[in-house]
C-alpha atoms as a PDB file:
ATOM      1  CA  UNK A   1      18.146 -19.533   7.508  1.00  0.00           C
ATOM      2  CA  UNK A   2      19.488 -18.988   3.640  1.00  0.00           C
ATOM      3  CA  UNK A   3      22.965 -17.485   3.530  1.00  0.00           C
ATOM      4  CA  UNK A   4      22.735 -14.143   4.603  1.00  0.00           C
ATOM      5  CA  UNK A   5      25.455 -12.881   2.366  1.00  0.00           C
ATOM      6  CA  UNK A   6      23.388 -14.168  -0.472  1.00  0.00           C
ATOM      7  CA  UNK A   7      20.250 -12.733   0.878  1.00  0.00           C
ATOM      8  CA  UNK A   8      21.929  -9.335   0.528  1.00  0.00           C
ATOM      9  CA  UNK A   9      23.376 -10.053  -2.717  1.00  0.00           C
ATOM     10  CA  UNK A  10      20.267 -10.731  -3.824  1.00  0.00           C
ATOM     11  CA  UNK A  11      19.026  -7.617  -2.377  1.00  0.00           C
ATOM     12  CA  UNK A  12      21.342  -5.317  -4.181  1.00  0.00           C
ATOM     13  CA  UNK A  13      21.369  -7.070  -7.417  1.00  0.00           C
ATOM     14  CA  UNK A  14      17.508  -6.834  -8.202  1.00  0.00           C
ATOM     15  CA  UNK A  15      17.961  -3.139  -7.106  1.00  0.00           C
ATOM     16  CA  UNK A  16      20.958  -2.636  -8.364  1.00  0.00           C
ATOM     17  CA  UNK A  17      21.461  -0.008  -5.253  1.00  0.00           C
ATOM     18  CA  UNK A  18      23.601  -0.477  -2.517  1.00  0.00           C
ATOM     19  CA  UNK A  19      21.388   2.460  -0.955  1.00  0.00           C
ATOM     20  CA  UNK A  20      17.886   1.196  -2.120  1.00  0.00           C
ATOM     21  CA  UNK A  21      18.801  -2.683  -0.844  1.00  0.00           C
ATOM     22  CA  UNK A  22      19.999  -1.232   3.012  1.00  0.00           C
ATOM     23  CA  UNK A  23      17.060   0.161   3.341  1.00  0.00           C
ATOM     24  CA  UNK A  24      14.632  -2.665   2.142  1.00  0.00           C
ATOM     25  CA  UNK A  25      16.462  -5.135   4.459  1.00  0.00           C
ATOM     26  CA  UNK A  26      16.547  -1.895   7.726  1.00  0.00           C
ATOM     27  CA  UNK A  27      20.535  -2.784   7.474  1.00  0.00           C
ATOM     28  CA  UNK A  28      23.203   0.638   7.259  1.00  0.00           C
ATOM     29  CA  UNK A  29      25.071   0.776   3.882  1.00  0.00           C
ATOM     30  CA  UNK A  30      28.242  -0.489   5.209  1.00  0.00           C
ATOM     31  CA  UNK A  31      26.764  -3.822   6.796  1.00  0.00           C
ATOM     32  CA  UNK A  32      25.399  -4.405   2.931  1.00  0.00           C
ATOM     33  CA  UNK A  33      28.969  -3.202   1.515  1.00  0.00           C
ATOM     34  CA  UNK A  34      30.178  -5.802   4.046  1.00  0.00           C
ATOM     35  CA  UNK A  35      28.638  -8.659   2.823  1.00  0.00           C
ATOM     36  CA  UNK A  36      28.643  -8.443  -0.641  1.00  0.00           C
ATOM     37  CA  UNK A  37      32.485  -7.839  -0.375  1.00  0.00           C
ATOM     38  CA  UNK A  38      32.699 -11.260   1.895  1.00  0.00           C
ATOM     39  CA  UNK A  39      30.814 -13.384  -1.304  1.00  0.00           C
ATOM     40  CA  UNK A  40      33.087 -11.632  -3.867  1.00  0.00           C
ATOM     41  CA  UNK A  41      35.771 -13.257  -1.749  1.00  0.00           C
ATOM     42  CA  UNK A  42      34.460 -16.273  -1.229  1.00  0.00           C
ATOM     43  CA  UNK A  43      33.955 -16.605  -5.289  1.00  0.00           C
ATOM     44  CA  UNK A  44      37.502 -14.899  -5.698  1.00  0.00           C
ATOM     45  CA  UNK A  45      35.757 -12.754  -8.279  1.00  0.00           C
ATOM     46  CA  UNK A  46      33.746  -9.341  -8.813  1.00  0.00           C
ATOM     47  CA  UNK A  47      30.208  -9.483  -8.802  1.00  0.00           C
ATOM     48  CA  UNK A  48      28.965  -5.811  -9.432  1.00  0.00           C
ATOM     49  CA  UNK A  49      31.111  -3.398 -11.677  1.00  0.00           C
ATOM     50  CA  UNK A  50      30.749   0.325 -10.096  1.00  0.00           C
ATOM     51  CA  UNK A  51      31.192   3.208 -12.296  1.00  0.00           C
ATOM     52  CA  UNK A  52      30.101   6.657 -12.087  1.00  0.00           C
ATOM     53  CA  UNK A  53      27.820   6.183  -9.080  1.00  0.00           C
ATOM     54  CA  UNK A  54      25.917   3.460 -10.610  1.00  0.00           C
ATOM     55  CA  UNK A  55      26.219  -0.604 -10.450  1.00  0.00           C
ATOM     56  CA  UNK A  56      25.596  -3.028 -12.954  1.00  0.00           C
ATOM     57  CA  UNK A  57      25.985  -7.274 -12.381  1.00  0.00           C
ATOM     58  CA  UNK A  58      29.353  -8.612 -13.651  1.00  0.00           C
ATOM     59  CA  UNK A  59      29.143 -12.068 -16.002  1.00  0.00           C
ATOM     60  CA  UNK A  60      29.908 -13.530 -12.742  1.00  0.00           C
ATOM     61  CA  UNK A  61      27.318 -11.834 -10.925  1.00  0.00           C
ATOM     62  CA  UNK A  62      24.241 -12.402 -13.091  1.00  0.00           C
ATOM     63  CA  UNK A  63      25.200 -16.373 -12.736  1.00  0.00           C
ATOM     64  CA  UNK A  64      24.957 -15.755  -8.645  1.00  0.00           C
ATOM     65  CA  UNK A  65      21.978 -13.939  -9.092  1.00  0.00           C
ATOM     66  CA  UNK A  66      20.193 -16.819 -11.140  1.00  0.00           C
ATOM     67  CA  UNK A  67      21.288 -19.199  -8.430  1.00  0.00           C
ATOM     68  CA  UNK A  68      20.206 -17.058  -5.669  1.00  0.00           C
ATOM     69  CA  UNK A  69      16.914 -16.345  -6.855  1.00  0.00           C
ATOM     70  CA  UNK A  70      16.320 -20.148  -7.042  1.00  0.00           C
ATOM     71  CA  UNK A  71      17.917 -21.108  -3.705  1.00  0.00           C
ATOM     72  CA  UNK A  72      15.970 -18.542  -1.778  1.00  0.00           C
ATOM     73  CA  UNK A  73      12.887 -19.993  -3.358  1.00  0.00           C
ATOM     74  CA  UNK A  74      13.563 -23.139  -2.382  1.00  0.00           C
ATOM     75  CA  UNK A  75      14.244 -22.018   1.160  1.00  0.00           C
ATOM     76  CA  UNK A  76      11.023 -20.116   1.417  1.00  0.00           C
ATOM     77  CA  UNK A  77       9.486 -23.277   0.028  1.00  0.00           C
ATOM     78  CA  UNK A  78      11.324 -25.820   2.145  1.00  0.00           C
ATOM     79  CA  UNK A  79      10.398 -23.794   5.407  1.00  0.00           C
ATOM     80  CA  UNK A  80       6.641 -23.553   4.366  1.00  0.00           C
ATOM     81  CA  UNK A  81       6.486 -27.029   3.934  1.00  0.00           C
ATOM     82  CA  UNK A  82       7.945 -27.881   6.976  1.00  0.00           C
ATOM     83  CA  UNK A  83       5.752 -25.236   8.952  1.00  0.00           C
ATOM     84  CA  UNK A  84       2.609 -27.013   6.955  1.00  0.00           C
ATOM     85  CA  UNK A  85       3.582 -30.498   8.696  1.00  0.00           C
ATOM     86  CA  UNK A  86       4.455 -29.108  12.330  1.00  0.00           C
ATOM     87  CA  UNK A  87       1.632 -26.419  12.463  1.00  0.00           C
ATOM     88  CA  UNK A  88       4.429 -23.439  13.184  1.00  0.00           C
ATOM     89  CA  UNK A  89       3.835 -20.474  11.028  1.00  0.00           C
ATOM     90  CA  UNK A  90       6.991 -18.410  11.036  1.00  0.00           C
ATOM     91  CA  UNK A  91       9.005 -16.493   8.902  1.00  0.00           C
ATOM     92  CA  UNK A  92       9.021 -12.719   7.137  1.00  0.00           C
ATOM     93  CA  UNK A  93       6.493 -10.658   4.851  1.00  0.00           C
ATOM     94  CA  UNK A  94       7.288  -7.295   3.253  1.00  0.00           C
ATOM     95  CA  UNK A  95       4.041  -5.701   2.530  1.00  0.00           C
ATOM     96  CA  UNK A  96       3.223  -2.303   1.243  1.00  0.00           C
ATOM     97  CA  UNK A  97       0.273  -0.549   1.275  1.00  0.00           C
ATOM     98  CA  UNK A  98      -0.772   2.826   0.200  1.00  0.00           C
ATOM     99  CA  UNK A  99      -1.752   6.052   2.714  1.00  0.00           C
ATOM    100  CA  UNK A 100      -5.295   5.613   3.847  1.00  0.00           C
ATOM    101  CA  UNK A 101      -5.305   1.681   4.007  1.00  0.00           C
ATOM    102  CA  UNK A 102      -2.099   2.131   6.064  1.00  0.00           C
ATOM    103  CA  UNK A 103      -3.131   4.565   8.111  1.00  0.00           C
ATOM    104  CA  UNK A 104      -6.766   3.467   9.034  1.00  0.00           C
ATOM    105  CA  UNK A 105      -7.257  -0.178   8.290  1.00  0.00           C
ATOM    106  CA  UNK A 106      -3.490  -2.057   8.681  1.00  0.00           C
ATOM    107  CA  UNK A 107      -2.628  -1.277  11.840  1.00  0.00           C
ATOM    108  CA  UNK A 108      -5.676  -3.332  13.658  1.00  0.00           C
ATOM    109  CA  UNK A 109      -5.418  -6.125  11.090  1.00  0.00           C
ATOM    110  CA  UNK A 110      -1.679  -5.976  11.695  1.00  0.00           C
ATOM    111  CA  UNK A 111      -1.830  -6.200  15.559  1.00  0.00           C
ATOM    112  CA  UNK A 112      -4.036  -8.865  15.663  1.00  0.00           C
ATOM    113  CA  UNK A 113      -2.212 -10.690  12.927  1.00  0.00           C
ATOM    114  CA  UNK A 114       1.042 -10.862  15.732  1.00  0.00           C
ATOM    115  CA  UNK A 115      -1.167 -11.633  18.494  1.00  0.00           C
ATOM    116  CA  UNK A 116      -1.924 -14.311  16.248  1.00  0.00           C
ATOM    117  CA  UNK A 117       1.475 -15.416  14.332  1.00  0.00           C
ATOM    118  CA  UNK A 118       4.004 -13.957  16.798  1.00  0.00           C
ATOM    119  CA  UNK A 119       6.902 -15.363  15.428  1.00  0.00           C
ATOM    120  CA  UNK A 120       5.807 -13.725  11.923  1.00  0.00           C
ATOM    121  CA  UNK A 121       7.842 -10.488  11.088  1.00  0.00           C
ATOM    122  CA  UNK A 122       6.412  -8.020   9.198  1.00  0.00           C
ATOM    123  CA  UNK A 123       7.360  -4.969   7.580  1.00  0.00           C
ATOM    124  CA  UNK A 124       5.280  -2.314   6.542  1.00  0.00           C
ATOM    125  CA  UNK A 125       6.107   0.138   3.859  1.00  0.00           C
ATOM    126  CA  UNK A 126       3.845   3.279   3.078  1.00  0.00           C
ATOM    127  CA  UNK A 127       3.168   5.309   0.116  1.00  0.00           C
ATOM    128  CA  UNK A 128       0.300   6.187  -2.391  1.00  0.00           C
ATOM    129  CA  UNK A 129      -0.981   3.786  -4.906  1.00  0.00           C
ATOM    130  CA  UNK A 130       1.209   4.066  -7.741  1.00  0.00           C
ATOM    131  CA  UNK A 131       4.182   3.744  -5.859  1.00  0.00           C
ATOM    132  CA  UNK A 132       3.129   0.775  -3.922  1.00  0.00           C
ATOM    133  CA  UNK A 133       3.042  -0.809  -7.777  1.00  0.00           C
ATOM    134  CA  UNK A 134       5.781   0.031  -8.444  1.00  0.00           C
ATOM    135  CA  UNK A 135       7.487  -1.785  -5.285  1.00  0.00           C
ATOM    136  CA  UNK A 136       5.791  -5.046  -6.695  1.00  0.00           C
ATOM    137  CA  UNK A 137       6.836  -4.845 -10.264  1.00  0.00           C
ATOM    138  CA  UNK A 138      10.161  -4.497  -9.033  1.00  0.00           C
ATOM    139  CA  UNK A 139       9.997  -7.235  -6.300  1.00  0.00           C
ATOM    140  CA  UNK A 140      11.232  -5.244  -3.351  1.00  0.00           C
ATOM    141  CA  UNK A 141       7.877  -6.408  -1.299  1.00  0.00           C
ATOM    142  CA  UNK A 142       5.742  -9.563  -1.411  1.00  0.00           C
ATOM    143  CA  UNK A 143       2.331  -8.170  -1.096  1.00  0.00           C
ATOM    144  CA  UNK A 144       0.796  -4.654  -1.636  1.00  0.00           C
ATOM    145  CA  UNK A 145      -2.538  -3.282  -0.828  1.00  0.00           C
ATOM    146  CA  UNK A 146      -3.881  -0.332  -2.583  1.00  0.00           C
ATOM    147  CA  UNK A 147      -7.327   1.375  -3.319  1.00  0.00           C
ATOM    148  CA  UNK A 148      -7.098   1.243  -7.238  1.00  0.00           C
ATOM    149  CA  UNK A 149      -7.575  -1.423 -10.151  1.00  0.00           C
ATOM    150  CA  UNK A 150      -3.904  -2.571 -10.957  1.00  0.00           C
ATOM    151  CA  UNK A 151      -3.606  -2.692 -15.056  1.00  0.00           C
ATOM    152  CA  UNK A 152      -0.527  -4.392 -15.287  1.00  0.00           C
ATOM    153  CA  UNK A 153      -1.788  -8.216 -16.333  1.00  0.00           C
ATOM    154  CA  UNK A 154       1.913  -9.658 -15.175  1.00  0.00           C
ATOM    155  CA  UNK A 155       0.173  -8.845 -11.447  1.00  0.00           C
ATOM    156  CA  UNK A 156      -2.241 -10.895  -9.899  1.00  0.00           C
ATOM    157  CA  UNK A 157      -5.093  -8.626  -7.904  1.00  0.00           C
ATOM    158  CA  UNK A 158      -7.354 -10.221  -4.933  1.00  0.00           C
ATOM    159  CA  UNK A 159     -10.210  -7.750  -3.336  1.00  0.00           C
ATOM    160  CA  UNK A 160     -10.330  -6.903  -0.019  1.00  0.00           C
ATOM    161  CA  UNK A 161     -13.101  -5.249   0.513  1.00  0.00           C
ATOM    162  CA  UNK A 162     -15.120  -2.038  -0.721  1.00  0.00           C
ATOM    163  CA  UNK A 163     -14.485   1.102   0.899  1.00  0.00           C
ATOM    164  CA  UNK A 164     -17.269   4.191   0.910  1.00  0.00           C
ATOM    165  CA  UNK A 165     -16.632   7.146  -0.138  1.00  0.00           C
ATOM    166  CA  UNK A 166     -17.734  10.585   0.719  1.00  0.00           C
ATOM    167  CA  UNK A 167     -18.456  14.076   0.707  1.00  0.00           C
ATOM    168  CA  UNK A 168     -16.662  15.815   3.799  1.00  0.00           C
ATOM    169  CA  UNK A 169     -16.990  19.817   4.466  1.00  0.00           C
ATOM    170  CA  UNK A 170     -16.511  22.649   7.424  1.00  0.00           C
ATOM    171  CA  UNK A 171     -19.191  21.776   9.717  1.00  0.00           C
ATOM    172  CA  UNK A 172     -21.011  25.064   8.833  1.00  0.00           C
ATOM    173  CA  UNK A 173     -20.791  24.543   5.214  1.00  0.00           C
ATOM    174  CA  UNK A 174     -23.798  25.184   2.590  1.00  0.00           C
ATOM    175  CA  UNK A 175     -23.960  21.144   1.908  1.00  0.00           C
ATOM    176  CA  UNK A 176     -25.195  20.204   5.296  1.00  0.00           C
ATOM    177  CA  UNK A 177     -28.320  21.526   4.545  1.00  0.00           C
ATOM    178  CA  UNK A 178     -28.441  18.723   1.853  1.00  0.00           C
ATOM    179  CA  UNK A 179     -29.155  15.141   2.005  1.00  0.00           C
ATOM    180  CA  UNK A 180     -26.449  13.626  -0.950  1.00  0.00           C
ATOM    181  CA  UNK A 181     -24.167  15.914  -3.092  1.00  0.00           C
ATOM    182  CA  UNK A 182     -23.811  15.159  -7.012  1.00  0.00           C
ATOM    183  CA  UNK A 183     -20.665  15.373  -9.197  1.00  0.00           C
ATOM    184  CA  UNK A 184     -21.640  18.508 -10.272  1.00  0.00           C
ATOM    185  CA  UNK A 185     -21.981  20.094  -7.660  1.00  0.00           C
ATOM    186  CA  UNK A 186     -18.534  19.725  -6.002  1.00  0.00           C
ATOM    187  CA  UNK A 187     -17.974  22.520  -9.372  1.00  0.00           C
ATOM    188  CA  UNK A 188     -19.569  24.890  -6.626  1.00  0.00           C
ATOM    189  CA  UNK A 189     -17.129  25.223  -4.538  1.00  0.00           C
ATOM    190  CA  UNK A 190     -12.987  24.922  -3.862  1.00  0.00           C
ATOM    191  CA  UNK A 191     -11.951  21.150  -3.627  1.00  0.00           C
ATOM    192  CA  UNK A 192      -9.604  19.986  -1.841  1.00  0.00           C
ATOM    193  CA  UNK A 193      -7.614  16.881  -3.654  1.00  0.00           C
ATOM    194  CA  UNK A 194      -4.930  14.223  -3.275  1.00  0.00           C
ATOM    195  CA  UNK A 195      -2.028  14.068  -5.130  1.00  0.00           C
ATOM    196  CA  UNK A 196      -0.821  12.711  -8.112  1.00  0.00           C
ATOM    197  CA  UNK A 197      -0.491   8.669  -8.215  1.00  0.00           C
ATOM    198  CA  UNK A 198      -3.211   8.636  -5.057  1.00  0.00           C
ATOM    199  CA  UNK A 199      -5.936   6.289  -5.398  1.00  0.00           C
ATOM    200  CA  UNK A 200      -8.241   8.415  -3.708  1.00  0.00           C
ATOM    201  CA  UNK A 201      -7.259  10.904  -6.323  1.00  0.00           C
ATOM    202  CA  UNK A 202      -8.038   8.419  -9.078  1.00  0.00           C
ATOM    203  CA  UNK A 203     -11.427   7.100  -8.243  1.00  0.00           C
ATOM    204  CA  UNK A 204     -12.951  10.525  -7.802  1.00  0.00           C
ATOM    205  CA  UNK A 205     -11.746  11.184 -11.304  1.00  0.00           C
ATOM    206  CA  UNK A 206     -13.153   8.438 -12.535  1.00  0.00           C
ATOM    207  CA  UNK A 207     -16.136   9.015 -10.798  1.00  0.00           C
ATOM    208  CA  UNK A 208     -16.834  12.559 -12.288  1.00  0.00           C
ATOM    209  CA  UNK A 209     -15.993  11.965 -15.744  1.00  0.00           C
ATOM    210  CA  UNK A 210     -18.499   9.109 -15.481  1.00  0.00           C
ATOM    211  CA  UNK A 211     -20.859  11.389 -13.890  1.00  0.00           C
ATOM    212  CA  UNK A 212     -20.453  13.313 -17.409  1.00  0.00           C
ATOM    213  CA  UNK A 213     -18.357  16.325 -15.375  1.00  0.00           C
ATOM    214  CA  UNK A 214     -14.706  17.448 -16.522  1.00  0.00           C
ATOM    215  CA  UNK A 215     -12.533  16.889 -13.470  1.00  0.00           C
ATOM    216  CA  UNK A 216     -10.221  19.722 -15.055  1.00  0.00           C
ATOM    217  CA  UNK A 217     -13.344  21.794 -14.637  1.00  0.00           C
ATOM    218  CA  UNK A 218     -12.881  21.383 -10.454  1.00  0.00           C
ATOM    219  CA  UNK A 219     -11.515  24.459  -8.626  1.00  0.00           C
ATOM    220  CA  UNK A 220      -8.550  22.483  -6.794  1.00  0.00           C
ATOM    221  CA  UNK A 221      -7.504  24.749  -4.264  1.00  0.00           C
ATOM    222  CA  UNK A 222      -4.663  22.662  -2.709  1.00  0.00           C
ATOM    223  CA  UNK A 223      -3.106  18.949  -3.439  1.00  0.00           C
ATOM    224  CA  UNK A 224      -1.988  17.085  -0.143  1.00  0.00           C
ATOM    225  CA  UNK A 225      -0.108  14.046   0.478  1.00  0.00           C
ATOM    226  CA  UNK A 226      -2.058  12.313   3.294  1.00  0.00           C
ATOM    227  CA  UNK A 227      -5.581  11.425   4.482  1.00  0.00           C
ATOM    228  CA  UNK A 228      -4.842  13.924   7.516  1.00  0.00           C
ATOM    229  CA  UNK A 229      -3.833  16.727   5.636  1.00  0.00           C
ATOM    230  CA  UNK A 230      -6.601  16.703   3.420  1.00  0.00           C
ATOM    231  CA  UNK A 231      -8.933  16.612   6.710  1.00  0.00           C
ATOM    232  CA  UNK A 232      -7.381  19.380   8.042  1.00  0.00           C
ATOM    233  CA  UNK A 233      -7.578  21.767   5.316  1.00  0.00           C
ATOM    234  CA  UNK A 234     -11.044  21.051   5.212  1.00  0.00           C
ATOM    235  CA  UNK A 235     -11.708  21.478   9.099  1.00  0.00           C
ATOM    236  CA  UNK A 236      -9.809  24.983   8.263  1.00  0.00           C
ATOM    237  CA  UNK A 237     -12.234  25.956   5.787  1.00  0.00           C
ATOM    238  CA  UNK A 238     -10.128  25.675   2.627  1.00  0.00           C
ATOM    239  CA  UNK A 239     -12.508  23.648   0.148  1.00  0.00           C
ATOM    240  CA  UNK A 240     -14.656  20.596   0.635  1.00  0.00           C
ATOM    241  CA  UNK A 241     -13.144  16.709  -0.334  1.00  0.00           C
ATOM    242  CA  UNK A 242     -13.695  13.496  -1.397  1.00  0.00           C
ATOM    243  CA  UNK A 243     -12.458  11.077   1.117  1.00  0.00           C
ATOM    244  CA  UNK A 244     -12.370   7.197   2.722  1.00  0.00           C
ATOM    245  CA  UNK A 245     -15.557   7.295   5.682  1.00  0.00           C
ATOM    246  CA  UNK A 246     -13.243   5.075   7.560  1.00  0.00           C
ATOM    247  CA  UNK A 247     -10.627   8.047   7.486  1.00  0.00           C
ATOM    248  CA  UNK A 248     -13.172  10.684   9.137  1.00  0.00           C
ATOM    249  CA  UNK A 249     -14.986   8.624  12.363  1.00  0.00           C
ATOM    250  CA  UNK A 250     -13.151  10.650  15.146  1.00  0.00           C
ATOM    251  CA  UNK A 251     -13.705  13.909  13.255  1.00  0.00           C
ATOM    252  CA  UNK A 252     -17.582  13.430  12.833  1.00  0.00           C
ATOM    253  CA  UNK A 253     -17.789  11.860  16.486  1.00  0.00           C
ATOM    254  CA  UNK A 254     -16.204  15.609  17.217  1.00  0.00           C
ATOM    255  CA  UNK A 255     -18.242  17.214  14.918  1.00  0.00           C
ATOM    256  CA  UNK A 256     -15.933  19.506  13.176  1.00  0.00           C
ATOM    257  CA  UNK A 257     -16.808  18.036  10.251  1.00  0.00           C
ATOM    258  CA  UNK A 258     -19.785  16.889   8.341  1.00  0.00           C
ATOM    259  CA  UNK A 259     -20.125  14.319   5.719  1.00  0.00           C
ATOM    260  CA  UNK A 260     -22.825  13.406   2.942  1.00  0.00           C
ATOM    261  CA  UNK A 261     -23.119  10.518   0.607  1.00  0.00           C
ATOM    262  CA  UNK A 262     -22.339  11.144  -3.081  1.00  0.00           C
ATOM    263  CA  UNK A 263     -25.509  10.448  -5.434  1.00  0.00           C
ATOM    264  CA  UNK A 264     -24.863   8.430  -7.030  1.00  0.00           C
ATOM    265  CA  UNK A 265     -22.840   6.788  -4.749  1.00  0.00           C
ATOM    266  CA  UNK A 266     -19.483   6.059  -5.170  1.00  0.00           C
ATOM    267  CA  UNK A 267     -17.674   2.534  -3.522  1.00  0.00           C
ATOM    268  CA  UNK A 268     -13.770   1.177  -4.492  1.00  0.00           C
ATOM    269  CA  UNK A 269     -12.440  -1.893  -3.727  1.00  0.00           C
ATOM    270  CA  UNK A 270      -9.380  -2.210  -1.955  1.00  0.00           C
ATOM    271  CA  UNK A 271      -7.047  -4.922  -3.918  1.00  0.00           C
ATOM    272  CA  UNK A 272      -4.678  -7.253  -2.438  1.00  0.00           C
ATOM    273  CA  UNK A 273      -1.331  -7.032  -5.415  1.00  0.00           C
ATOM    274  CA  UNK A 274       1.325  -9.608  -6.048  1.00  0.00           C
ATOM    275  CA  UNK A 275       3.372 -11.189  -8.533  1.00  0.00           C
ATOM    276  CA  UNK A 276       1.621 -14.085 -10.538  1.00  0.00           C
ATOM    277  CA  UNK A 277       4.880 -15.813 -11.190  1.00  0.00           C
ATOM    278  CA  UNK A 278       6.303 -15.477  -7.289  1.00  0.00           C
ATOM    279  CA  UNK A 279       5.905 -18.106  -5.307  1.00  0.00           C
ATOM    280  CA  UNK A 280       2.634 -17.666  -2.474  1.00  0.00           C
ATOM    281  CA  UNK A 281       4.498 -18.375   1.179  1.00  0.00           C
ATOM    282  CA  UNK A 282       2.362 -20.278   3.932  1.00  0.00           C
ATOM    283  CA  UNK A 283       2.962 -16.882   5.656  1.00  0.00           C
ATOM    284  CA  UNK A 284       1.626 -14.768   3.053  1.00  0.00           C
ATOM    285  CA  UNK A 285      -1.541 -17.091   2.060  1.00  0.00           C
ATOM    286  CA  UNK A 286      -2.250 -17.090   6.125  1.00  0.00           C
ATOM    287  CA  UNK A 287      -2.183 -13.368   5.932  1.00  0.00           C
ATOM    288  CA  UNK A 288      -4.108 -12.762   2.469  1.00  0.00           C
ATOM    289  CA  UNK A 289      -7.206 -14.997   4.261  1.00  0.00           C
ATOM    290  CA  UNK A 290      -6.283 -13.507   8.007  1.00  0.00           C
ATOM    291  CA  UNK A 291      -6.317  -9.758   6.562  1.00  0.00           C
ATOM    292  CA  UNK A 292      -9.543 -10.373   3.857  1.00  0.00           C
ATOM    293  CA  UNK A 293     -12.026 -11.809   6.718  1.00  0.00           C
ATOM    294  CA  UNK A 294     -11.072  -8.884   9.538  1.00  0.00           C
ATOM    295  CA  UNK A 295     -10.931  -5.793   6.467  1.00  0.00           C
ATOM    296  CA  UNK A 296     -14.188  -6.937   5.118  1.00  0.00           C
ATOM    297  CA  UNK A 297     -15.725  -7.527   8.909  1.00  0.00           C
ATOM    298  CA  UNK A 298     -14.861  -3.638  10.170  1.00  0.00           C
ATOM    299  CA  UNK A 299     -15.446  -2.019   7.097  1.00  0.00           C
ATOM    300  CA  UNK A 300     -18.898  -3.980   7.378  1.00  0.00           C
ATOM    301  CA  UNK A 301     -19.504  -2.855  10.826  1.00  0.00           C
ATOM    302  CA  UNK A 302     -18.089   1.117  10.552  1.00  0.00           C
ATOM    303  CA  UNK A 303     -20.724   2.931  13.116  1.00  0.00           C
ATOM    304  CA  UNK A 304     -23.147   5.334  12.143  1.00  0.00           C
ATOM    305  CA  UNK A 305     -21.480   8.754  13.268  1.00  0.00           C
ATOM    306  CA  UNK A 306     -22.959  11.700  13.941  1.00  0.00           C
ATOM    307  CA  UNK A 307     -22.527  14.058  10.326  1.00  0.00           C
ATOM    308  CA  UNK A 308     -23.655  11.125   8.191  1.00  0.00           C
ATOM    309  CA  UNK A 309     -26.857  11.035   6.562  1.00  0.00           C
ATOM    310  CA  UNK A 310     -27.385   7.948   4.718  1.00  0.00           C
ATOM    311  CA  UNK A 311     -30.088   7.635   2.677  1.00  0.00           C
END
């Protein structure tokens, strides 16, 4: 494998934190300390300048960096091409995807994907939309999945697949006497929202102001960080939301929930993200195509649960 001293170097320089690059790479501070120090010694020269609790790349440094970024590329490149001619697929892929896709769709697709590839690592990092962006932009992982349209045109987007959304409320709640619930009429009663930066949070936006209804005009009760707090506050009676179907299955099996279809209805795609300019691994093609056929195949195949009414 590449230099692992340069692989960390690498690491800290396009973070420019020693803190931020340990934790990308699952390594303590003083292992990435370590190494850095042993390639400033081997070059008999400094390669960060550290002052008041913040780095910056020496002369020196930004001339490693340029190197680095090309000899890792080559590596990645070189190995590819040699697992293309043997039939091996090995190697590593950061990927980061945001709450609900992470919490209801990866793991299956990531299981079978190492059943598959076992000699594949991959690391997972989790958070909502925006900050799943914001990993790409800044190169700290390969490939991001989110549940938004990415705007930034110096990222290249691939759908997934499209994702229902819906209507949930307290299983004795006024709307399941109805077949479909309109924009305006989530204005009738507390909602129950995402936070800021969530895709979910976005797209239901979007969705009422389309609709012609003010989403400042919705009585949000509580913002929540997850999927399962959202569900929760709504099984406890605190407002109804707009939420994933693929995030609710076990609650309307249980029936402490129901659900109804937004009219019109309301779909997202989920968006594979990734820099244009990067070079595409043979492990991260094999995934893109791996990940695209099985999304697209459950979300096709959800079953019909009990607290559904689809018109």
């Amino acid at each position: 494998m590449a230099d692992r001293r340069l692989q960390v170097f690498h690491t800290v320089a396009r973070l420019l934190s020693f803190t931020k690059a340990a934790e990308t790479l699952h390594m303590t501070q003083p292992a990435v300390t370590f190494q850095v120090k042993q390639l400033e010694e081997q070059f008999n020269t400094r390669l960060f300048d550290r002052t008041h609790n913040r780095i910056s790349l020496t002369e020196a440094g930004m001339v490693v960096y340029e190197y680095s970024e090309r000899i890792l590329s080559l590596y990645t490149e070189m190995s590819n091409r040699v697992g293309e001619m043997t039939g091996d697929l090995r190697g590593h892929l950061l990927i980061g995807a945001s709450t609900t896709i992470a919490e209801y769709m990866l793991p299956r697709v990531l299981g079978d994907f190492k059943m598959k590839y076992p000699d594949v690592q991959v690391r997972l990092h989790v958070g909502n939309t925006d900050k799943i962006v914001h990993m790409i932009e800044d190169n700290s992982i390969d490939l991001g999945l989110v549940e938004g349209v990415v705007t930034n045109k110096s990222l290249a987007t691939l759908k997934c697949c499209m994702d229902n959304m819906i209507v949930i409320a307290p299983a004795d709640h006024a709307l399941s006497e109805q077949q479909t619930v309109s924009a305006r009429e989530l204005l009738d009663f507390p909602f129950v929202s995402r936070e800021e930066g969530s895709g979910t949070r976005e797209v239901t936006m979007e969705y009422l102001s389309q609709e012609g209804v003010d989403p400042q005009d919705l009585h949000i009760t509580m913002e929540l960080g997850s999927p399962e707090a959202v569900k929760g506050a709504v099984e406890g009676g605190l407002g109804v939301a707009v939420v994933s179907e693929a995030t609710v299955l076990k609650e309307l099996a249980l029936g402490s929930i129901v659900a109804r279809p937004l009219n019109p209805p309301l779909a997202r795609p989920y968006f594979f993200v990734y820099q244009k300019q990067k070079f595409r691994s043979l492990v991260m093609d094999e995934f893109l195509e791996f990940s695209k056929e099985r999304c697209a195949k459950d979300f096709l195949t959800l079953p019909k649960q009990r607290g559904v009414i689809r018109s």
